[in-house]
N, C-alpha and C. Protein backbone atom coordinates (compact mmCIF):
# COMPACT_ATOMS: atom_id res chain seq x y z
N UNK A 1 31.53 -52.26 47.44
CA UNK A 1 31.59 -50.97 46.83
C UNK A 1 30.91 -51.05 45.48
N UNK A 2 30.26 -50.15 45.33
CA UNK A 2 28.98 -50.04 44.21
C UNK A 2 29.16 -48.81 43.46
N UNK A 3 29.21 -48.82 41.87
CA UNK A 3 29.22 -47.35 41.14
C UNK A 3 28.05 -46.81 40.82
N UNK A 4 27.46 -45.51 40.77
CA UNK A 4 26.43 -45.19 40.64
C UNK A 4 26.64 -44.13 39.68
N UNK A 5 25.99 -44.01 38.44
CA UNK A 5 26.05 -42.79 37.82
C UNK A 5 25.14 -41.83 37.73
N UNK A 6 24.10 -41.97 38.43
CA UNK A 6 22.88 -40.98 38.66
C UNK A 6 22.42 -41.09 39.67
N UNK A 7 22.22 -39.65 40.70
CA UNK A 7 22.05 -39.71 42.06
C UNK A 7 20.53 -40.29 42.57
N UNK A 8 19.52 -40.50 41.26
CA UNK A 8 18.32 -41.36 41.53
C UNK A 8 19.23 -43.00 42.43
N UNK A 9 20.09 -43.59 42.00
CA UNK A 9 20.82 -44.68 42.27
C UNK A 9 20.99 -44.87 43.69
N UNK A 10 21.06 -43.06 44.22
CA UNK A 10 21.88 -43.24 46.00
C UNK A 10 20.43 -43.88 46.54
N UNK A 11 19.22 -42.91 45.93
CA UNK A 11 18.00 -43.56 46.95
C UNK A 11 16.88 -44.56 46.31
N UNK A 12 17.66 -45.24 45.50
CA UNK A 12 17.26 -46.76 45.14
C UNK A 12 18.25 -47.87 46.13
N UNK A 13 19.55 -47.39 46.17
CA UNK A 13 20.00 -48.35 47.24
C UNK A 13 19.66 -47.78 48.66
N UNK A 14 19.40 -46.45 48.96
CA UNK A 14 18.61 -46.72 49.94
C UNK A 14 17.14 -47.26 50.59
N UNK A 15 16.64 -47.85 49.66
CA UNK A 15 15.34 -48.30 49.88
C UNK A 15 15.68 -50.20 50.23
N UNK A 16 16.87 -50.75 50.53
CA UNK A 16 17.06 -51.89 50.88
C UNK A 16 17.45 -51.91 52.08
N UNK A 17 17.66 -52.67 52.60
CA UNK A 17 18.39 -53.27 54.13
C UNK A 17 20.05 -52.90 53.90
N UNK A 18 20.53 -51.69 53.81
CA UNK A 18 21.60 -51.96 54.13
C UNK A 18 22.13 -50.49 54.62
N UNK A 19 23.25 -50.08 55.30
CA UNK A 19 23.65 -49.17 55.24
C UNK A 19 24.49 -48.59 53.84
N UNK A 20 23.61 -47.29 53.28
CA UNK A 20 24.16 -46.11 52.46
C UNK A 20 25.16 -45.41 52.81
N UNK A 21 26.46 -44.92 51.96
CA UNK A 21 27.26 -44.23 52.02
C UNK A 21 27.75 -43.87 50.78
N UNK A 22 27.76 -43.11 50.63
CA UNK A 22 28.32 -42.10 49.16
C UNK A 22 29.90 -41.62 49.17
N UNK A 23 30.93 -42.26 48.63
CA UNK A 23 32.00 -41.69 48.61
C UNK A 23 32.25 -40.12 47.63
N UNK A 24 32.67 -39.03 48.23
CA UNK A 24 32.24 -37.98 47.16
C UNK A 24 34.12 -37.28 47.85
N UNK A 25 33.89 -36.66 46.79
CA UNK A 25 35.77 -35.90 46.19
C UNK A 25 35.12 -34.59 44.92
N UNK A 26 35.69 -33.80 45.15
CA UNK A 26 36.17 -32.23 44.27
C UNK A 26 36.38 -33.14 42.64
N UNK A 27 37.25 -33.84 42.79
CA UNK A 27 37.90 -34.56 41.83
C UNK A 27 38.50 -35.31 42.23
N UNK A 28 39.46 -36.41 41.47
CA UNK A 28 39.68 -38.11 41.31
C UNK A 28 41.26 -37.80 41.73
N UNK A 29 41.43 -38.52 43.07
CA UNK A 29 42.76 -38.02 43.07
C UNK A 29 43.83 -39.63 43.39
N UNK A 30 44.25 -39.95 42.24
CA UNK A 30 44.70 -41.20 42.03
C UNK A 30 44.85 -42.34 43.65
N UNK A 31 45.82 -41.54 44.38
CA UNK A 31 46.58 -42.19 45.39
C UNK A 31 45.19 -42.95 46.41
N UNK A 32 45.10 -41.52 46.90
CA UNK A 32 43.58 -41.54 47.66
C UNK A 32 42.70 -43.16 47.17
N UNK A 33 41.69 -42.53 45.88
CA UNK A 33 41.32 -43.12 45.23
C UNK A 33 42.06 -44.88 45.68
N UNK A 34 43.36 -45.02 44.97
CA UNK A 34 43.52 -46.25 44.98
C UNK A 34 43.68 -46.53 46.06
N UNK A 35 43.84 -45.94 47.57
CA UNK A 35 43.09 -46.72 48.76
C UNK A 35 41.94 -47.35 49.15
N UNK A 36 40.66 -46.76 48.51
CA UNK A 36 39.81 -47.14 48.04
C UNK A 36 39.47 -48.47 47.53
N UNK A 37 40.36 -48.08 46.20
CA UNK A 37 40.02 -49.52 45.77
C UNK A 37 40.89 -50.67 46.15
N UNK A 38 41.78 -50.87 46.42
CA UNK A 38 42.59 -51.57 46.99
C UNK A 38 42.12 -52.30 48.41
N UNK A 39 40.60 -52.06 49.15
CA UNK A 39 40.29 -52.17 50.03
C UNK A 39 38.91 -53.14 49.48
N UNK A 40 38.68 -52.95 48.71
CA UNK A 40 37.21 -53.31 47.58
C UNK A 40 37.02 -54.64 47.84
N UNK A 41 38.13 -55.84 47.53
CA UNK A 41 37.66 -57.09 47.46
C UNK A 41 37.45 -57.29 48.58
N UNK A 42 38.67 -57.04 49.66
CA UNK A 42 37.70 -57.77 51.52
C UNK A 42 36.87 -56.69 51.77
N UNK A 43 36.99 -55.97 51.79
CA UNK A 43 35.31 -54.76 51.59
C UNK A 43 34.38 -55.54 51.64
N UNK A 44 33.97 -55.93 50.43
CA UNK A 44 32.72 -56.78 49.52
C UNK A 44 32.86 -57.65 50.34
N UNK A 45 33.66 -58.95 50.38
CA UNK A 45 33.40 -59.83 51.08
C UNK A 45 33.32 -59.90 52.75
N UNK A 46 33.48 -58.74 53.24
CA UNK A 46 33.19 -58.33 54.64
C UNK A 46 31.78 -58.41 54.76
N UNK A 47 31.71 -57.59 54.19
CA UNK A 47 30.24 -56.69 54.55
C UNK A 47 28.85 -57.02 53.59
N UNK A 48 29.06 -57.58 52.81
CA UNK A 48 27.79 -58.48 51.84
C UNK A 48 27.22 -57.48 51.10
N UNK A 49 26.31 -57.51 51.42
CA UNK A 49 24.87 -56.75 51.36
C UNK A 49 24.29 -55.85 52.68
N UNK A 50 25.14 -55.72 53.64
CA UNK A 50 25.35 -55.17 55.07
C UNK A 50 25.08 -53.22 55.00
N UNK A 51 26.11 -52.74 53.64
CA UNK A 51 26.89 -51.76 53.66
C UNK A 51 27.34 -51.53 51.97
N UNK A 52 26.73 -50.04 51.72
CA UNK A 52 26.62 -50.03 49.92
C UNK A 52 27.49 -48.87 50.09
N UNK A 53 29.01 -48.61 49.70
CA UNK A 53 29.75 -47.89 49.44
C UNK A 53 29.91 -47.40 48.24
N UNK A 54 29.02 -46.41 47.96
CA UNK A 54 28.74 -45.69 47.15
C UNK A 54 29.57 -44.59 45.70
N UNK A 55 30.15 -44.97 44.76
CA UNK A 55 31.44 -44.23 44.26
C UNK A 55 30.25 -43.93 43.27
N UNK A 56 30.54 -42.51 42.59
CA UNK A 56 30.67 -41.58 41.24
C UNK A 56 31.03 -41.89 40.08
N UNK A 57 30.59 -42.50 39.33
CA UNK A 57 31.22 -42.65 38.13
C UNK A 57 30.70 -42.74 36.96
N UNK A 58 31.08 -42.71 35.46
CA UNK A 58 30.93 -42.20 34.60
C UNK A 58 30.17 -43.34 33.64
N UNK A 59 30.79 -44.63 33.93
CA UNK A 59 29.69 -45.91 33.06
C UNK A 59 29.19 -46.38 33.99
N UNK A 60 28.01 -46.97 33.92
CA UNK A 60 27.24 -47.55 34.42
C UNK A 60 28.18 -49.47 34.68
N UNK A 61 27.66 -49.76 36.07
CA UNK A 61 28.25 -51.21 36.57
C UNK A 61 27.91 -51.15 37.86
N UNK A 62 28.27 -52.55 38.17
CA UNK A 62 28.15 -52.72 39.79
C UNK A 62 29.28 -52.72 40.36
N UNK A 63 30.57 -52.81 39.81
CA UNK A 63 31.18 -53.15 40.71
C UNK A 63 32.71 -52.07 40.18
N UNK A 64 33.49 -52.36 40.74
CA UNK A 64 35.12 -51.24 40.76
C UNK A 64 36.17 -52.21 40.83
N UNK A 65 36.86 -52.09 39.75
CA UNK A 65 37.66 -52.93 39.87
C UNK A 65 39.58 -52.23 39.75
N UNK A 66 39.17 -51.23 38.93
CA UNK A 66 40.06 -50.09 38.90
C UNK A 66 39.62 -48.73 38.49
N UNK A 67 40.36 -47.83 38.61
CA UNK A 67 39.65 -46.53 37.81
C UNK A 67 41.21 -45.33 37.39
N UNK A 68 40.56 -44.70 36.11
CA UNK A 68 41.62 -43.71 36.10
C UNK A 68 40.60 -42.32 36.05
N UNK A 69 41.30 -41.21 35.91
CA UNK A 69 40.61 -40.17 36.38
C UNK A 69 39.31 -40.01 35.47
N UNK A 70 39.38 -40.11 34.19
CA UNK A 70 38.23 -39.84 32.89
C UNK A 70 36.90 -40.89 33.55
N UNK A 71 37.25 -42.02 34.53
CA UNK A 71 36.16 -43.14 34.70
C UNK A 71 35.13 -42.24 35.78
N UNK A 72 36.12 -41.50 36.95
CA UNK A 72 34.94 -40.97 38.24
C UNK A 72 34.02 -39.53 37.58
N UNK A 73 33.01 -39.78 38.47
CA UNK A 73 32.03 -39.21 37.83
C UNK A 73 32.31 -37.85 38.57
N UNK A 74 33.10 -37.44 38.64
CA UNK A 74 32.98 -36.09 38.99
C UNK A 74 32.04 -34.87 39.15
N UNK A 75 31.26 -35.17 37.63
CA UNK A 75 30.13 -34.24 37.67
C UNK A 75 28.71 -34.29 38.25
N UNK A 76 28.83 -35.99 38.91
CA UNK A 76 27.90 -36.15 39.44
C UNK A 76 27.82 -35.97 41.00
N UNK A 77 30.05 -36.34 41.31
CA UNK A 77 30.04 -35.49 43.07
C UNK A 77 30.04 -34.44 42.94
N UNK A 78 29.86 -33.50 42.10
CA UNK A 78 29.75 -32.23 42.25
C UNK A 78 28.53 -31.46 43.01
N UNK A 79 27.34 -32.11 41.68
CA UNK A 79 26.38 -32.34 42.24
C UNK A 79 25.96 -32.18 43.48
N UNK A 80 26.06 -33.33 44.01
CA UNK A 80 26.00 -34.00 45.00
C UNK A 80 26.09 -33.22 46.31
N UNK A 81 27.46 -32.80 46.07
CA UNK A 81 28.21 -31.90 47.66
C UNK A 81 27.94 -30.78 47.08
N UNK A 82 27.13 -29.71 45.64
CA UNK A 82 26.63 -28.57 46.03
C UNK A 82 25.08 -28.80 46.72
N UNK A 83 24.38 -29.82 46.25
CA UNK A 83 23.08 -30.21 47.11
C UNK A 83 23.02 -30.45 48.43
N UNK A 84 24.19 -30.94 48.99
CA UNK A 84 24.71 -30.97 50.07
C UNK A 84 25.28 -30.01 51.09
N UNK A 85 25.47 -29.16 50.34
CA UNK A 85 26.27 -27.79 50.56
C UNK A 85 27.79 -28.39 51.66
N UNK A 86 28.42 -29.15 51.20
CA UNK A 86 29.64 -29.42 51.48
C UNK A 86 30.62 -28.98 51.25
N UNK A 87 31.48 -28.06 52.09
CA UNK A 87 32.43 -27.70 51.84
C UNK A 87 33.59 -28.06 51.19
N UNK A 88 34.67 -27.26 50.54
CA UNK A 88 35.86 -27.70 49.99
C UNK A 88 36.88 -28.77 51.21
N UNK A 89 36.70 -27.84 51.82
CA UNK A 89 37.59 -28.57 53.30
C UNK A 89 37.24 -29.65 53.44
N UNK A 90 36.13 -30.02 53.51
CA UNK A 90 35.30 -30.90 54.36
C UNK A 90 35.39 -32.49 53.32
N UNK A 91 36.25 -32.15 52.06
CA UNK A 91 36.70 -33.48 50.87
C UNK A 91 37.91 -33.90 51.30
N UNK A 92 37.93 -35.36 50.93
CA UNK A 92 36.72 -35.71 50.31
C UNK A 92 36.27 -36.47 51.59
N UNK A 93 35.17 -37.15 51.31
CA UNK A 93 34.41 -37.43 52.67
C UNK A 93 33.22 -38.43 52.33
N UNK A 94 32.76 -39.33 53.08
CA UNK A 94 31.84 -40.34 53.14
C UNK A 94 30.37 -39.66 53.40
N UNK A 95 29.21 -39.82 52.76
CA UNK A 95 27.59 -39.22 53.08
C UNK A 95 27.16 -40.10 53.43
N UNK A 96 26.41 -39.52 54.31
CA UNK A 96 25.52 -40.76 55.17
C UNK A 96 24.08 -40.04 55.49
N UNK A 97 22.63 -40.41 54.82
CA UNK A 97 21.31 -39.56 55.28
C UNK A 97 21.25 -39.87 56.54
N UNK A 98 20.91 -38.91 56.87
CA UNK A 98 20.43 -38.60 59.10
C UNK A 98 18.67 -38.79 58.58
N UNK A 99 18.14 -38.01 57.59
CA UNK A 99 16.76 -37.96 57.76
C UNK A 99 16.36 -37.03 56.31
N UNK A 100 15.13 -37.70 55.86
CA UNK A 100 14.96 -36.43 54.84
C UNK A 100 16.23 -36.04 53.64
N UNK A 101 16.55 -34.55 53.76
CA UNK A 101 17.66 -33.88 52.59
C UNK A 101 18.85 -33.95 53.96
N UNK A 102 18.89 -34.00 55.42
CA UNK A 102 19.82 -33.65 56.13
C UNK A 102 20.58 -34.85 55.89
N UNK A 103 22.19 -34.69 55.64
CA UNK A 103 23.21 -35.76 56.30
C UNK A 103 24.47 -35.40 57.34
N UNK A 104 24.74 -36.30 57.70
CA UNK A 104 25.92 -36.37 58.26
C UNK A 104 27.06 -37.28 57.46
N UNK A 105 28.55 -36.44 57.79
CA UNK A 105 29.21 -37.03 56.85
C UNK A 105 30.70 -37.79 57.49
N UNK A 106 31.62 -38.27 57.25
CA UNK A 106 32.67 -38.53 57.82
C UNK A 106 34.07 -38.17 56.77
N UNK A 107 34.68 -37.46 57.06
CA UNK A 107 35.71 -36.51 56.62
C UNK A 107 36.83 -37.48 56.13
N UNK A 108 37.87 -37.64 55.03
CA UNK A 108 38.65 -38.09 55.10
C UNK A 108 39.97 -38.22 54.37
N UNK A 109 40.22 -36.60 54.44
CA UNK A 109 40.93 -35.73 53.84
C UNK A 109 42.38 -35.78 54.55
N UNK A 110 42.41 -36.10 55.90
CA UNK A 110 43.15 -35.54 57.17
C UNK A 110 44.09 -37.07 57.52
N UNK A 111 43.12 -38.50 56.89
CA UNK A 111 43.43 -39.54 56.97
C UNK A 111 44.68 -39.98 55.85
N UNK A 112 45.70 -41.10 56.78
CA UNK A 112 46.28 -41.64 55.32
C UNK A 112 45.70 -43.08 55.27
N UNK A 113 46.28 -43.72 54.76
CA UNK A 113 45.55 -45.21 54.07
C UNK A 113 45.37 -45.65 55.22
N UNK A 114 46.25 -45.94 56.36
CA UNK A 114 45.49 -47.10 56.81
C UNK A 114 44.37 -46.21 58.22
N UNK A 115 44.52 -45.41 58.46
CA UNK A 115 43.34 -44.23 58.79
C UNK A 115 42.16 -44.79 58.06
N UNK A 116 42.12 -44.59 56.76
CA UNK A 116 40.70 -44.93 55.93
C UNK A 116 40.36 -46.25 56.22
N UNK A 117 41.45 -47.36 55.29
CA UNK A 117 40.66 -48.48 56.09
C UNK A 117 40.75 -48.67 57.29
N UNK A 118 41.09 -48.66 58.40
CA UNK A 118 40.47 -49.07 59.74
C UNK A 118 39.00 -48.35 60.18
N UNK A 119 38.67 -46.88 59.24
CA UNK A 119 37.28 -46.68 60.00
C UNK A 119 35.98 -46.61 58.88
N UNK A 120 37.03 -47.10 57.56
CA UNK A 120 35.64 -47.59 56.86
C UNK A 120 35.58 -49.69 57.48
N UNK A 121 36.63 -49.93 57.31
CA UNK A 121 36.53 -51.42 58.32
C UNK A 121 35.53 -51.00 59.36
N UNK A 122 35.34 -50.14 60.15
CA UNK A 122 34.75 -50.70 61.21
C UNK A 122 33.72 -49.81 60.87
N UNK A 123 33.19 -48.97 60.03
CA UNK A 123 31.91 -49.20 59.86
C UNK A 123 31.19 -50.49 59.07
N UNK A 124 32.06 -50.92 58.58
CA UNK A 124 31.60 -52.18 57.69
C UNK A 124 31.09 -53.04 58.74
N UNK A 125 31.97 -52.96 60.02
CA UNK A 125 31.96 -54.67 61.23
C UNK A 125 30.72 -53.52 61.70
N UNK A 126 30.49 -52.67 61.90
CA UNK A 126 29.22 -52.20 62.58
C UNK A 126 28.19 -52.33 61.62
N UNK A 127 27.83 -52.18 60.19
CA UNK A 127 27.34 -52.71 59.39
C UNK A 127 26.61 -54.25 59.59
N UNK A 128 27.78 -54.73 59.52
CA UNK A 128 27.36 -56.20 59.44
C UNK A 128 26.56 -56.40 60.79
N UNK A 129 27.13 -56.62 62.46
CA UNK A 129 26.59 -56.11 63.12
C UNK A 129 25.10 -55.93 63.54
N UNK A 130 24.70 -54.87 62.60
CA UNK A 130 23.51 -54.19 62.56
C UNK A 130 22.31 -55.21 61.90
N UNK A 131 23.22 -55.79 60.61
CA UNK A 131 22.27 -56.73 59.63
C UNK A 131 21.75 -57.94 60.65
N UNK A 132 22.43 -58.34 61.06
CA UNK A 132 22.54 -59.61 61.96
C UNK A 132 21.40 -58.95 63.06
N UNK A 133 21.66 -58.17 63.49
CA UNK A 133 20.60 -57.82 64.98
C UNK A 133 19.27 -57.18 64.63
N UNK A 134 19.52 -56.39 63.74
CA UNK A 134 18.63 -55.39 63.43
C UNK A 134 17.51 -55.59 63.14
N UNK A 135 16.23 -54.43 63.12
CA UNK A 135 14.97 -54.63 62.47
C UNK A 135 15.09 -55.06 60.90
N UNK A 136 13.68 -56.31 60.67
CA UNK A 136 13.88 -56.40 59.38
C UNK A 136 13.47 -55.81 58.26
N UNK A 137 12.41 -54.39 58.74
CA UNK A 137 11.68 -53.71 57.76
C UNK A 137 13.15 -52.39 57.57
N UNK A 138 13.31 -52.74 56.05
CA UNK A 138 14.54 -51.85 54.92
C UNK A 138 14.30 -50.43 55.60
N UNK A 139 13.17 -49.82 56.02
CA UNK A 139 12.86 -48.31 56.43
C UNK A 139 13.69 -48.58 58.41
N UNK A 140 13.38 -49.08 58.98
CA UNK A 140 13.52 -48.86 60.24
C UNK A 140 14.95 -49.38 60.40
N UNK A 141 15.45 -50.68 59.57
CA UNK A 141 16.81 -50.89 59.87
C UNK A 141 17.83 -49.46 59.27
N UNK A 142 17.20 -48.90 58.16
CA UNK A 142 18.23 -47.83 57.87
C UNK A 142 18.29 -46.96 58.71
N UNK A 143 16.97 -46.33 59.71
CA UNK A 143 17.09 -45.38 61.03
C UNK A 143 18.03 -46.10 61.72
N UNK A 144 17.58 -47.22 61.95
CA UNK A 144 18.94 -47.60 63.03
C UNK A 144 20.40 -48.12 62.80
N UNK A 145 20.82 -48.49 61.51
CA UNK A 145 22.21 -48.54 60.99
C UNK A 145 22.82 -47.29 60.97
N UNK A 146 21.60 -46.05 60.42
CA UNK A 146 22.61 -44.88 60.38
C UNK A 146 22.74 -44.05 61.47
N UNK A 147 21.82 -44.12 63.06
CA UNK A 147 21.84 -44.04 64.61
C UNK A 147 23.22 -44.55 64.97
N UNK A 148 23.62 -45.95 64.50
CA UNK A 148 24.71 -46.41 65.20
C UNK A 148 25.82 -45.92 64.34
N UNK A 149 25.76 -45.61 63.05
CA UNK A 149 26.71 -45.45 62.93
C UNK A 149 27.44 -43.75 62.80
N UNK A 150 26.19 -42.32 63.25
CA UNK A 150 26.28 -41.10 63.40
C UNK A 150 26.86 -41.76 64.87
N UNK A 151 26.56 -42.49 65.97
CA UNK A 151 26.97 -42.32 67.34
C UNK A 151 28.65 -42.94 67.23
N UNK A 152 28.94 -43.87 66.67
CA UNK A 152 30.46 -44.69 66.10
C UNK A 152 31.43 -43.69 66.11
N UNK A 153 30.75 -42.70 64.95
CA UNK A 153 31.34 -41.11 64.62
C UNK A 153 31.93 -40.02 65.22
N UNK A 154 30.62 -40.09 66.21
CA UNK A 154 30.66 -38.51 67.15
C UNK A 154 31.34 -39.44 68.54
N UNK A 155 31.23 -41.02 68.75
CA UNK A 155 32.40 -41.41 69.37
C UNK A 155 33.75 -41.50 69.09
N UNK A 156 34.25 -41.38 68.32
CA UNK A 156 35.39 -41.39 67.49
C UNK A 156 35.55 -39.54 67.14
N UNK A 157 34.88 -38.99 67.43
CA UNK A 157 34.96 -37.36 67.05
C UNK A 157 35.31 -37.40 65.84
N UNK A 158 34.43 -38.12 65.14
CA UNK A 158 35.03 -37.92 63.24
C UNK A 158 33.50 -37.49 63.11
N UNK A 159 32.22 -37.09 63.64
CA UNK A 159 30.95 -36.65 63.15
C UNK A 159 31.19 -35.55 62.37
N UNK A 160 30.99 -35.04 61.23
CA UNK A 160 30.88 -33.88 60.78
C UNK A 160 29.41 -33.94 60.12
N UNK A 161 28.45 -32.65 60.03
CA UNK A 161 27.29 -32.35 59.33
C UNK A 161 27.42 -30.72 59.57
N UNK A 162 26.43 -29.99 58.45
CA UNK A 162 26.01 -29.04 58.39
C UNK A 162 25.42 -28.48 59.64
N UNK A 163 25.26 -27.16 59.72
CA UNK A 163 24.24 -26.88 61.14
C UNK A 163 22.82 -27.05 61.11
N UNK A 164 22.97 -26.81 59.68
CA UNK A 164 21.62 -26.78 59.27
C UNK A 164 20.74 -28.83 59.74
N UNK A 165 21.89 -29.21 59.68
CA UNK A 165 21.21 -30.97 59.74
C UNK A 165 21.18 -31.22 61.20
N UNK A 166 21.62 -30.69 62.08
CA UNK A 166 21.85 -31.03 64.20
C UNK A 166 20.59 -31.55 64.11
N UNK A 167 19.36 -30.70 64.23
CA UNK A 167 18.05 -31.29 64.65
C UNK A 167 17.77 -33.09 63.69
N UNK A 168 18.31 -32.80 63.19
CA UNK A 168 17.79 -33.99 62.55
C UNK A 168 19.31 -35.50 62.95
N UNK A 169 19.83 -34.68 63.04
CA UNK A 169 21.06 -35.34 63.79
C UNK A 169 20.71 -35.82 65.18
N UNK A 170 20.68 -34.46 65.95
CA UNK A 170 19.86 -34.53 67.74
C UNK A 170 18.85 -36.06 67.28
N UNK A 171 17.99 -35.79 66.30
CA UNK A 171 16.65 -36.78 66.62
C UNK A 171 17.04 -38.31 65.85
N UNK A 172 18.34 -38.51 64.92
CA UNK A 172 18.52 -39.68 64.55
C UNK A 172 19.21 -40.33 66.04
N UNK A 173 19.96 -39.69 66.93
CA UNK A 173 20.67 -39.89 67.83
C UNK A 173 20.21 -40.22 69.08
N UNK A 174 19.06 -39.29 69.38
CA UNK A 174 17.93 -39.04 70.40
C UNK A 174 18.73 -38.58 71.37
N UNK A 175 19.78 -37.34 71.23
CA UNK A 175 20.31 -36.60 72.24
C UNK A 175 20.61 -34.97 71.44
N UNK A 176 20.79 -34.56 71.72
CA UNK A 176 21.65 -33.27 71.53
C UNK A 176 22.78 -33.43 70.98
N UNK A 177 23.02 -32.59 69.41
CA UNK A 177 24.08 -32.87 69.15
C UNK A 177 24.74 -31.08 68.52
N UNK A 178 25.55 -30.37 69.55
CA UNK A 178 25.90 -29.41 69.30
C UNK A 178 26.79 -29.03 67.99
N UNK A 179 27.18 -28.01 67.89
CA UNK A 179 27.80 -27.47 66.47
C UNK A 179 29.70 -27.84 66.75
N UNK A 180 29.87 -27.17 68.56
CA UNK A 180 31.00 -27.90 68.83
C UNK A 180 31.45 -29.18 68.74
N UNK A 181 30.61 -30.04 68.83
CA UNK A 181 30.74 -31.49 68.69
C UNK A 181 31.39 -31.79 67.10
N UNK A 182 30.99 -31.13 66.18
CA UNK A 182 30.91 -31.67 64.89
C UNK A 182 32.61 -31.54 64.34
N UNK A 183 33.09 -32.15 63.66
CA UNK A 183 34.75 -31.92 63.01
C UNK A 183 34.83 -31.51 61.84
């Protein structure tokens, strides 16, 4: 898990070998939050350099070790999920690029703790996974880390994206991916 305080940051770590994800929230809501972090050290040591879990925040660092509300960058998920056009409902929730400005996201509002970690865990083990098998050019392994892990999703019926993103969804997927499908 990685802090970023300027959204130039999301697509500098996306320009490496790993799978991107942006943790984004309305605002910092302690409990939540400290599921999060409480998950951080075997996180990190799961997943390496595999999988860049992306947090909001207000100083600049690499790493999370705790946070109180004044630390998350709020104004930068704000940002973020109006560029996104992400709904209130739809927080707080994991971003993931499908292609271009389109993403797909994974919801996790509805979850309690161990909900979160078991399916950020197993995007991490699909992560890793991916590093190990995958293409080695940083552009083609990210098409296909974030292929397996939109299909993980919409297997698990946790896919959520905009309507506006399907086609680009349909084509990270290489099937059809309807509006019913999405959560």
């Amino acid at each position: 898990m990685l802090v970023i305080s300027k959204e130039t940051e999301v697509l500098e770590f996306e320009r490496t070998r790993a799978l991107v994800g942006t943790y984004l929230d309305h605002m910092y809501c302690a409990e939540r939050f400290g599921w999060v972090l409480e998950a951080r050290n075997g996180f990190n040591s799961h997943v390496g350099d595999a999988f860049h879990l992306l947090i909001p925040y207000k100083d600049d660092g690499y790493t999370v070790n705790w946070s109180e509300e004044f630390h998350y960058g709020s104004e930068l998920a704000r940002k973020i999920i109006e560029r996104l056009e992400i709904r209130h409902a739809e927080l707080p929730c994991i971003a993931f690029r499908a292609s271009g400005d389109d993403h797909f996201f994974l919801k996790l509002g509805h979850r309690d703790r161990d909900g979160l970690v078991n399916i950020v865990g197993r995007i991490g083990d699909l992560a890793v996974e991916c590093a190990k098998e995958g293409p080695n050019d940083a552009g083609e392994f990210r098409q296909y880390v974030n292929m397996r892990t939109a299909r993980l999703l919409r297997n698990e019926q946790s896919l959520s994206a905009l309507t506006s993103a399907l086609p680009a969804l349909s084509a990270l997927l290489g099937l059809a991916v309807g509006a019913a499908e999405l959560v």
